[in-house]
C-alpha atoms as a PDB file:
ATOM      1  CA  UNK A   1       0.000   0.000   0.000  1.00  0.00           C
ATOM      2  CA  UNK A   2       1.982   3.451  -0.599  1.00  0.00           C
ATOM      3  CA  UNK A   3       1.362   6.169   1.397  1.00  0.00           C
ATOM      4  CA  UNK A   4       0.723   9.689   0.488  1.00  0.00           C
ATOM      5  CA  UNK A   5       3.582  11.795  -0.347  1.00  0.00           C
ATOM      6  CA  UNK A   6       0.931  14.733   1.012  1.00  0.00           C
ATOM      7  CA  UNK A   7       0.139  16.135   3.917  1.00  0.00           C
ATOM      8  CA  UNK A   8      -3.619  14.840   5.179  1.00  0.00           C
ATOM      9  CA  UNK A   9      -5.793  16.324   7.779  1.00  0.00           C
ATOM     10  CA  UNK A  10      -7.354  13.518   9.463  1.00  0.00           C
ATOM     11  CA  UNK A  11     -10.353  13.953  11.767  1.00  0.00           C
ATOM     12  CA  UNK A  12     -11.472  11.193  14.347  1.00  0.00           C
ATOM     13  CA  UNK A  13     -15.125  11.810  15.080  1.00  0.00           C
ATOM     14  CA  UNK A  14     -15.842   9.152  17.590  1.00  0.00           C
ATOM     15  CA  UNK A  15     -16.686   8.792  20.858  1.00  0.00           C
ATOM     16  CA  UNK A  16     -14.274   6.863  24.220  1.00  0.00           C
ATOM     17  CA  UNK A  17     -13.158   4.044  22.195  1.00  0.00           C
ATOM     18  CA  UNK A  18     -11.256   7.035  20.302  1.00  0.00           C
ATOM     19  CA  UNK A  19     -11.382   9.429  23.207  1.00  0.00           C
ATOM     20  CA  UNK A  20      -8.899   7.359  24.919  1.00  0.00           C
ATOM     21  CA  UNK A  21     -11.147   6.970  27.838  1.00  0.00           C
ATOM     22  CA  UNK A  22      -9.570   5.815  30.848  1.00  0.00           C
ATOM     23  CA  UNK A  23      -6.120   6.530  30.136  1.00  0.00           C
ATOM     24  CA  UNK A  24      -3.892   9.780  29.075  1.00  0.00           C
ATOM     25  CA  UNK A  25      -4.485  10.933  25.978  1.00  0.00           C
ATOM     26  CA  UNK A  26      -0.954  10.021  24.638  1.00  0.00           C
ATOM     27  CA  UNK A  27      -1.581   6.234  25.572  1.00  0.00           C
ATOM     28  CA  UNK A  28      -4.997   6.616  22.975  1.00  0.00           C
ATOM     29  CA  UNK A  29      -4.582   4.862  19.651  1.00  0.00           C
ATOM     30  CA  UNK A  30      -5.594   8.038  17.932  1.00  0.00           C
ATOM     31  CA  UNK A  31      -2.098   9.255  19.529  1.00  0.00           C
ATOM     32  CA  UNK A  32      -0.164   6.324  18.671  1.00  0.00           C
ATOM     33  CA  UNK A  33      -1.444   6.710  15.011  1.00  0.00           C
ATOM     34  CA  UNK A  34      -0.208  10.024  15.340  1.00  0.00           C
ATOM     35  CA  UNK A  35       3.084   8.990  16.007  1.00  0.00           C
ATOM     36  CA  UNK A  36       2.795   5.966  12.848  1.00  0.00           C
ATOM     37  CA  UNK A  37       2.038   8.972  10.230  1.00  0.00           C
ATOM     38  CA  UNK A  38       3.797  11.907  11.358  1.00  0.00           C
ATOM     39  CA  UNK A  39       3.666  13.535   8.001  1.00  0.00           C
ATOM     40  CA  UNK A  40      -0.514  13.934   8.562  1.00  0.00           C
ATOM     41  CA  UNK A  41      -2.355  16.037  10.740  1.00  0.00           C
ATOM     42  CA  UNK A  42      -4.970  14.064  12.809  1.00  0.00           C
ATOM     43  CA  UNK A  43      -7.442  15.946  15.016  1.00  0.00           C
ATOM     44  CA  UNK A  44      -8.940  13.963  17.888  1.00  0.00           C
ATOM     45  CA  UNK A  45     -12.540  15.513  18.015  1.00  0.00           C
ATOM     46  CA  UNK A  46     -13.887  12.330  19.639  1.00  0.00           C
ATOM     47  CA  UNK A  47     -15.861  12.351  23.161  1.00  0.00           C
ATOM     48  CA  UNK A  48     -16.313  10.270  25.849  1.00  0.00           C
ATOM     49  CA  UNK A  49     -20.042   9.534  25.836  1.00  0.00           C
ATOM     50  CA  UNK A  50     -20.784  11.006  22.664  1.00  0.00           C
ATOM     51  CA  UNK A  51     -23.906   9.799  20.459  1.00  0.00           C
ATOM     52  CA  UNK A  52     -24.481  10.102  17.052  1.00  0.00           C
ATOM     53  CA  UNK A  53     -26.562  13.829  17.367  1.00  0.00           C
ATOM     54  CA  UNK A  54     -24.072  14.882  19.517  1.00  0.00           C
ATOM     55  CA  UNK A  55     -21.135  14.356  17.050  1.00  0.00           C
ATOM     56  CA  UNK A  56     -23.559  15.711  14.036  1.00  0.00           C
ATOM     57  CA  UNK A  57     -24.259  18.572  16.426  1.00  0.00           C
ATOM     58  CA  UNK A  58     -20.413  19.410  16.671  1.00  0.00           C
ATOM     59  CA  UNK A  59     -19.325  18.292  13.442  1.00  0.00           C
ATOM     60  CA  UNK A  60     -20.219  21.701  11.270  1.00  0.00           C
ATOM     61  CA  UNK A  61     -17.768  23.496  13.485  1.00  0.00           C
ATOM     62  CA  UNK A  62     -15.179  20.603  13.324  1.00  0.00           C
ATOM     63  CA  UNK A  63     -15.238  20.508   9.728  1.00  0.00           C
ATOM     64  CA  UNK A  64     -14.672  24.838   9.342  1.00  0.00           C
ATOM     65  CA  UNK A  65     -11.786  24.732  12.024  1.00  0.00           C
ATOM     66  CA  UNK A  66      -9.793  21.713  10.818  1.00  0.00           C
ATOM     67  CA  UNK A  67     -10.471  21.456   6.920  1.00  0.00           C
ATOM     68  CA  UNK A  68      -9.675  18.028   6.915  1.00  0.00           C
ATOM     69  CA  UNK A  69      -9.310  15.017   4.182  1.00  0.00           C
ATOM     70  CA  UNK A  70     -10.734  12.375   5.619  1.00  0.00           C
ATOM     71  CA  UNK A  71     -13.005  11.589   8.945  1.00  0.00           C
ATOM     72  CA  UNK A  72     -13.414   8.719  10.519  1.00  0.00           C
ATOM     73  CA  UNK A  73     -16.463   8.188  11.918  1.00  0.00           C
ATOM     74  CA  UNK A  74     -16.661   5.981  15.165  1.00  0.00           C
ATOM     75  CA  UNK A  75     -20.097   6.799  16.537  1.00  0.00           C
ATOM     76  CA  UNK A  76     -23.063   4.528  17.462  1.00  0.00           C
ATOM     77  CA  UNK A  77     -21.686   2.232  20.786  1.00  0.00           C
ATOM     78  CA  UNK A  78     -23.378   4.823  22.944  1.00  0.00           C
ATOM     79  CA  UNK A  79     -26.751   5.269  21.040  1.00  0.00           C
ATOM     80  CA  UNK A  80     -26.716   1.364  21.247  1.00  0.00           C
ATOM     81  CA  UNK A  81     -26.206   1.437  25.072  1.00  0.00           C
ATOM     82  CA  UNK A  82     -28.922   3.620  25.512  1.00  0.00           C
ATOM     83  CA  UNK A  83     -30.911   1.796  23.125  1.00  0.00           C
ATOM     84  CA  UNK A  84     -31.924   4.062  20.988  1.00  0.00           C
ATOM     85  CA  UNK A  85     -34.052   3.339  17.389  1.00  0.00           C
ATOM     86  CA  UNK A  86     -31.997   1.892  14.781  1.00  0.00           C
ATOM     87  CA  UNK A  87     -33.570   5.059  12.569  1.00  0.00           C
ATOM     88  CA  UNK A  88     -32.464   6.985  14.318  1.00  0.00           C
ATOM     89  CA  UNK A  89     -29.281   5.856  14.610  1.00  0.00           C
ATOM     90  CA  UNK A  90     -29.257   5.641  10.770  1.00  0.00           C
ATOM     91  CA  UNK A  91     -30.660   9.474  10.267  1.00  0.00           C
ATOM     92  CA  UNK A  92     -27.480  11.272  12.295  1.00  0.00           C
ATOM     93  CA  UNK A  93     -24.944   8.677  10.434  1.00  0.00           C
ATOM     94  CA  UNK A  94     -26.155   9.820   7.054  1.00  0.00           C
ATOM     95  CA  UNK A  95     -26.170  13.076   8.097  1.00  0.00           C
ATOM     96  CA  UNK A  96     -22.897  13.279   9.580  1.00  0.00           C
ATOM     97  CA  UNK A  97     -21.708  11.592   6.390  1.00  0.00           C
ATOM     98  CA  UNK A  98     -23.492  13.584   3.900  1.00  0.00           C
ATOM     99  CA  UNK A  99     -22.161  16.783   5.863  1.00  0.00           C
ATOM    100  CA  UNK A 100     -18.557  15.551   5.737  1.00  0.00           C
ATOM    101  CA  UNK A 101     -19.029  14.383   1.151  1.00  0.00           C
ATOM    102  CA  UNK A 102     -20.563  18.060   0.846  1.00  0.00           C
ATOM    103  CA  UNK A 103     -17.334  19.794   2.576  1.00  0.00           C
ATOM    104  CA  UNK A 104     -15.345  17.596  -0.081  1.00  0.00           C
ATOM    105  CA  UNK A 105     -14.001  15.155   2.756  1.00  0.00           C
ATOM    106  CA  UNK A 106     -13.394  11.277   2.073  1.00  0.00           C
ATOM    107  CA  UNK A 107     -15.109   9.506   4.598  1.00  0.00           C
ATOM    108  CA  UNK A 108     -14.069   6.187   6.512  1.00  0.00           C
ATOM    109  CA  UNK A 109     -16.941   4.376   8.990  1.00  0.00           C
ATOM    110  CA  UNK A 110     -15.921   2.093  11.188  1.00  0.00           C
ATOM    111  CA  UNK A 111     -18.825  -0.944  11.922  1.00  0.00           C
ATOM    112  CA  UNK A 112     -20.086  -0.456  15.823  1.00  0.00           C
ATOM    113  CA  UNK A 113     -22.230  -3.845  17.215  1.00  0.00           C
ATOM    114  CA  UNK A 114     -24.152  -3.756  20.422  1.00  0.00           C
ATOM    115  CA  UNK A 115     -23.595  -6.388  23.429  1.00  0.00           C
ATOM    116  CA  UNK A 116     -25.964  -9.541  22.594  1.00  0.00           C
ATOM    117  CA  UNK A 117     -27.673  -9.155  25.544  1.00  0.00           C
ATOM    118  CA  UNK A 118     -29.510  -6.166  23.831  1.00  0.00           C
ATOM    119  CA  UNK A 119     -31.285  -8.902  21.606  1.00  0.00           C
ATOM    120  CA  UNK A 120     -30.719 -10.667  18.157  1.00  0.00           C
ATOM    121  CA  UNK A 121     -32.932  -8.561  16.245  1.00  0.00           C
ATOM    122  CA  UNK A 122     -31.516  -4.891  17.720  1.00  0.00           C
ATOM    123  CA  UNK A 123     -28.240  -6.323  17.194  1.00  0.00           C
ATOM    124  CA  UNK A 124     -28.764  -7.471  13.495  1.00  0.00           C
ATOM    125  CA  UNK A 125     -30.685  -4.256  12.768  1.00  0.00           C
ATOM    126  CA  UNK A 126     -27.845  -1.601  14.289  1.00  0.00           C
ATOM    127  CA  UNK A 127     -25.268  -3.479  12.906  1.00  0.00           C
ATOM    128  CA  UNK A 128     -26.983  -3.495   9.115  1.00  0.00           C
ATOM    129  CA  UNK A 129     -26.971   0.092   9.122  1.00  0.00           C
ATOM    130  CA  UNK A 130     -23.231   0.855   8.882  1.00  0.00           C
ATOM    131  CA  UNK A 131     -23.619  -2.116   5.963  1.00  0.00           C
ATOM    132  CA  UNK A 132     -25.940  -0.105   4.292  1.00  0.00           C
ATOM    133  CA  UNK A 133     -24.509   3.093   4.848  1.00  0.00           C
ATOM    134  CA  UNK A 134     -20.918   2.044   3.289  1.00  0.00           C
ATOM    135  CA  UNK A 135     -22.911   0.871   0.224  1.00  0.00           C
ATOM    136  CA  UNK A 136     -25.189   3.475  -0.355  1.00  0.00           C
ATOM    137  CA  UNK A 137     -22.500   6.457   0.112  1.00  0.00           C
ATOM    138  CA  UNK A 138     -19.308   4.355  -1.325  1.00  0.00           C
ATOM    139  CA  UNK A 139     -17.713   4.613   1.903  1.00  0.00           C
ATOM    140  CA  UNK A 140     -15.528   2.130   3.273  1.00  0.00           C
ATOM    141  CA  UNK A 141     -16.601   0.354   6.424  1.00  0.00           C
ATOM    142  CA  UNK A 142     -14.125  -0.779   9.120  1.00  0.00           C
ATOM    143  CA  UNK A 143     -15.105  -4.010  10.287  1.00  0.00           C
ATOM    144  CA  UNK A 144     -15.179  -3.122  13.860  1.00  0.00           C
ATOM    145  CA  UNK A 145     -11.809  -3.453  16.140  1.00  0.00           C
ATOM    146  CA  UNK A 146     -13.836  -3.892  19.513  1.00  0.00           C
ATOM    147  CA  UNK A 147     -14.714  -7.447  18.660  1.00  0.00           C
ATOM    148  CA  UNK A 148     -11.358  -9.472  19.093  1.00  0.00           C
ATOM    149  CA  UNK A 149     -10.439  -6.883  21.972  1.00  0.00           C
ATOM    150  CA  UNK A 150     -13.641  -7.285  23.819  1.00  0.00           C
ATOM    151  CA  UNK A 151     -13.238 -10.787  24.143  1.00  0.00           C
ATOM    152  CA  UNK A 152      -9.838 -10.760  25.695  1.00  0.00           C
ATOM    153  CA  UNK A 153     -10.003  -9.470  29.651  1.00  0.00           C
ATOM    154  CA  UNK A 154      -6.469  -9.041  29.541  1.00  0.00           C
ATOM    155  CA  UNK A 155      -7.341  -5.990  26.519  1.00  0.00           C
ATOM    156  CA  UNK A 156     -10.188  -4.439  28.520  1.00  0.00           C
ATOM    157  CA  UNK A 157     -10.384  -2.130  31.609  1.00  0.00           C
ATOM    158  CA  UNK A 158     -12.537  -3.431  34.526  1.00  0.00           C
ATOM    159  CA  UNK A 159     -15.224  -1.733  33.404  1.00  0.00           C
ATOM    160  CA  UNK A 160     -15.531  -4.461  30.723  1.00  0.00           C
ATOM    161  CA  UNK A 161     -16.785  -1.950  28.064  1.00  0.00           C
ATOM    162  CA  UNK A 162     -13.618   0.188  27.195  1.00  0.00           C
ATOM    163  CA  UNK A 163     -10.136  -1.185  26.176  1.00  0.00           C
ATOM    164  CA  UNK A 164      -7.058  -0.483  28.142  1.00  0.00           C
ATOM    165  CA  UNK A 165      -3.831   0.750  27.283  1.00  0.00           C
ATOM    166  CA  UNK A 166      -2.729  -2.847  25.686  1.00  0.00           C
ATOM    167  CA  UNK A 167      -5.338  -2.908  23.349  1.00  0.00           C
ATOM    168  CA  UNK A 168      -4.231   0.703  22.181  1.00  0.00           C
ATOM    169  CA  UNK A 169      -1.579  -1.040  19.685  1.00  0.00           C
ATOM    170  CA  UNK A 170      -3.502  -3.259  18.339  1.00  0.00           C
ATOM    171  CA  UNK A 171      -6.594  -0.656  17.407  1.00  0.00           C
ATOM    172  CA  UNK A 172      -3.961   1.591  15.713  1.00  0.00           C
ATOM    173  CA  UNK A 173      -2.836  -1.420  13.613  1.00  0.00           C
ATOM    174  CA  UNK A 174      -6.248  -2.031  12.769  1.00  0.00           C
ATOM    175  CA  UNK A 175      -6.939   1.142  12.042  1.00  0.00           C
ATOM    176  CA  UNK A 176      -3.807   2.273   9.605  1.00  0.00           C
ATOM    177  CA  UNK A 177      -4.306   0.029   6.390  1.00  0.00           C
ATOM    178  CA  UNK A 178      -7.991   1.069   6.281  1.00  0.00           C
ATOM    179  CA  UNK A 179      -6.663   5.099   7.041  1.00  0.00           C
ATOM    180  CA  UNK A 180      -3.566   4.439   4.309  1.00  0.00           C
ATOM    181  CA  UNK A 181      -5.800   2.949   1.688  1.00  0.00           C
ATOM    182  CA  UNK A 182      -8.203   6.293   1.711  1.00  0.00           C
ATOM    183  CA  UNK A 183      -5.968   8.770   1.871  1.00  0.00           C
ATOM    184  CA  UNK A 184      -4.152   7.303  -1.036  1.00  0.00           C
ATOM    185  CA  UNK A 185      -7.206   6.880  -3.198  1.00  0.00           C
END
């Protein structure tokens, strides 16, 4: 994969699987990506706790203040948690990505599922939506990197819903040939 001879702006919209949540912001994978392509910008704009309207609430002023070629989009876990409507949940993803194709940005989603115990057919139906969304806007979607973590105790923090500082690592490899491959498109 070759990487950009430019200099991206890179904006991680996502909430504290990207805030770094539990740790200090340098241990975060968005850091630690920072330090794998140190000839691109990337902008951190994710928030602990952050749903999708919250991000699509903040993501007008993102976009004017950082101008950036690409956002990732990691939003949904805490819409799921909450259990709110899969439409919904659709509505501020194709608004947040609609917003980021009309500023002329790229866009990368990454796939969010919900805990099982939230029920087969929730699970199926929020998880569809970031299959559909990829599709219909010609996005690439991320297959999500919570799902190898989560199973591993030794990658999560006691709280059992956030990885630690082990599992950083291994997100930003995850992450990278996904990032590489659509800046370089």
């Amino acid at each position: 994969m070759s990487v950009p001879s430019y200099a991206a702006t890179i904006l991680v919209l996502g909430d504290s699987l990207s805030a770094g949540y539990g740790m200090s912001e340098e241990q975060g994978w968005v850091q630690l990506l920072r330090d794998e392509l140190p000839q691109h910008q990337i902008i951190n704009g994710s928030v602990s706790g952050e749903t999708t309207a919250g991000g699509l609430r903040r993501l007008p002023s993102l976009l004017a203040s950082s101008q950036p070629d690409l956002v990732i989009i990691e939003l949904g876990g805490n819409d799921g948690l909450r259990g709110f409507p899969p439409n919904k949940l659709k509505s501020n993803l194709t608004k947040i990505i609609s917003l980021s194709q009309q500023h002329g940005t790229k866009v990368l989603l990454t796939e969010i599922m919900v805990p099982p115990n939230y029920g087969p057919r929730y699970a199926k139906s929020f998880t569809q939506i970031y299959h559909q969304l990829s599709e219909e806007y010609s996005i690439k979607l991320i297959p999500f990197f919570m799902q190898d973590i989560a199973a591993d105790k030794a990658l999560m923090q006691r709280d059992g819903i956030h990885p630690n500082e082990q599992a950083q690592p291994i997100i930003t490899q995850w992450m990278l040939p996904w990032i590489n491959q659509v800046i370089s498109e």
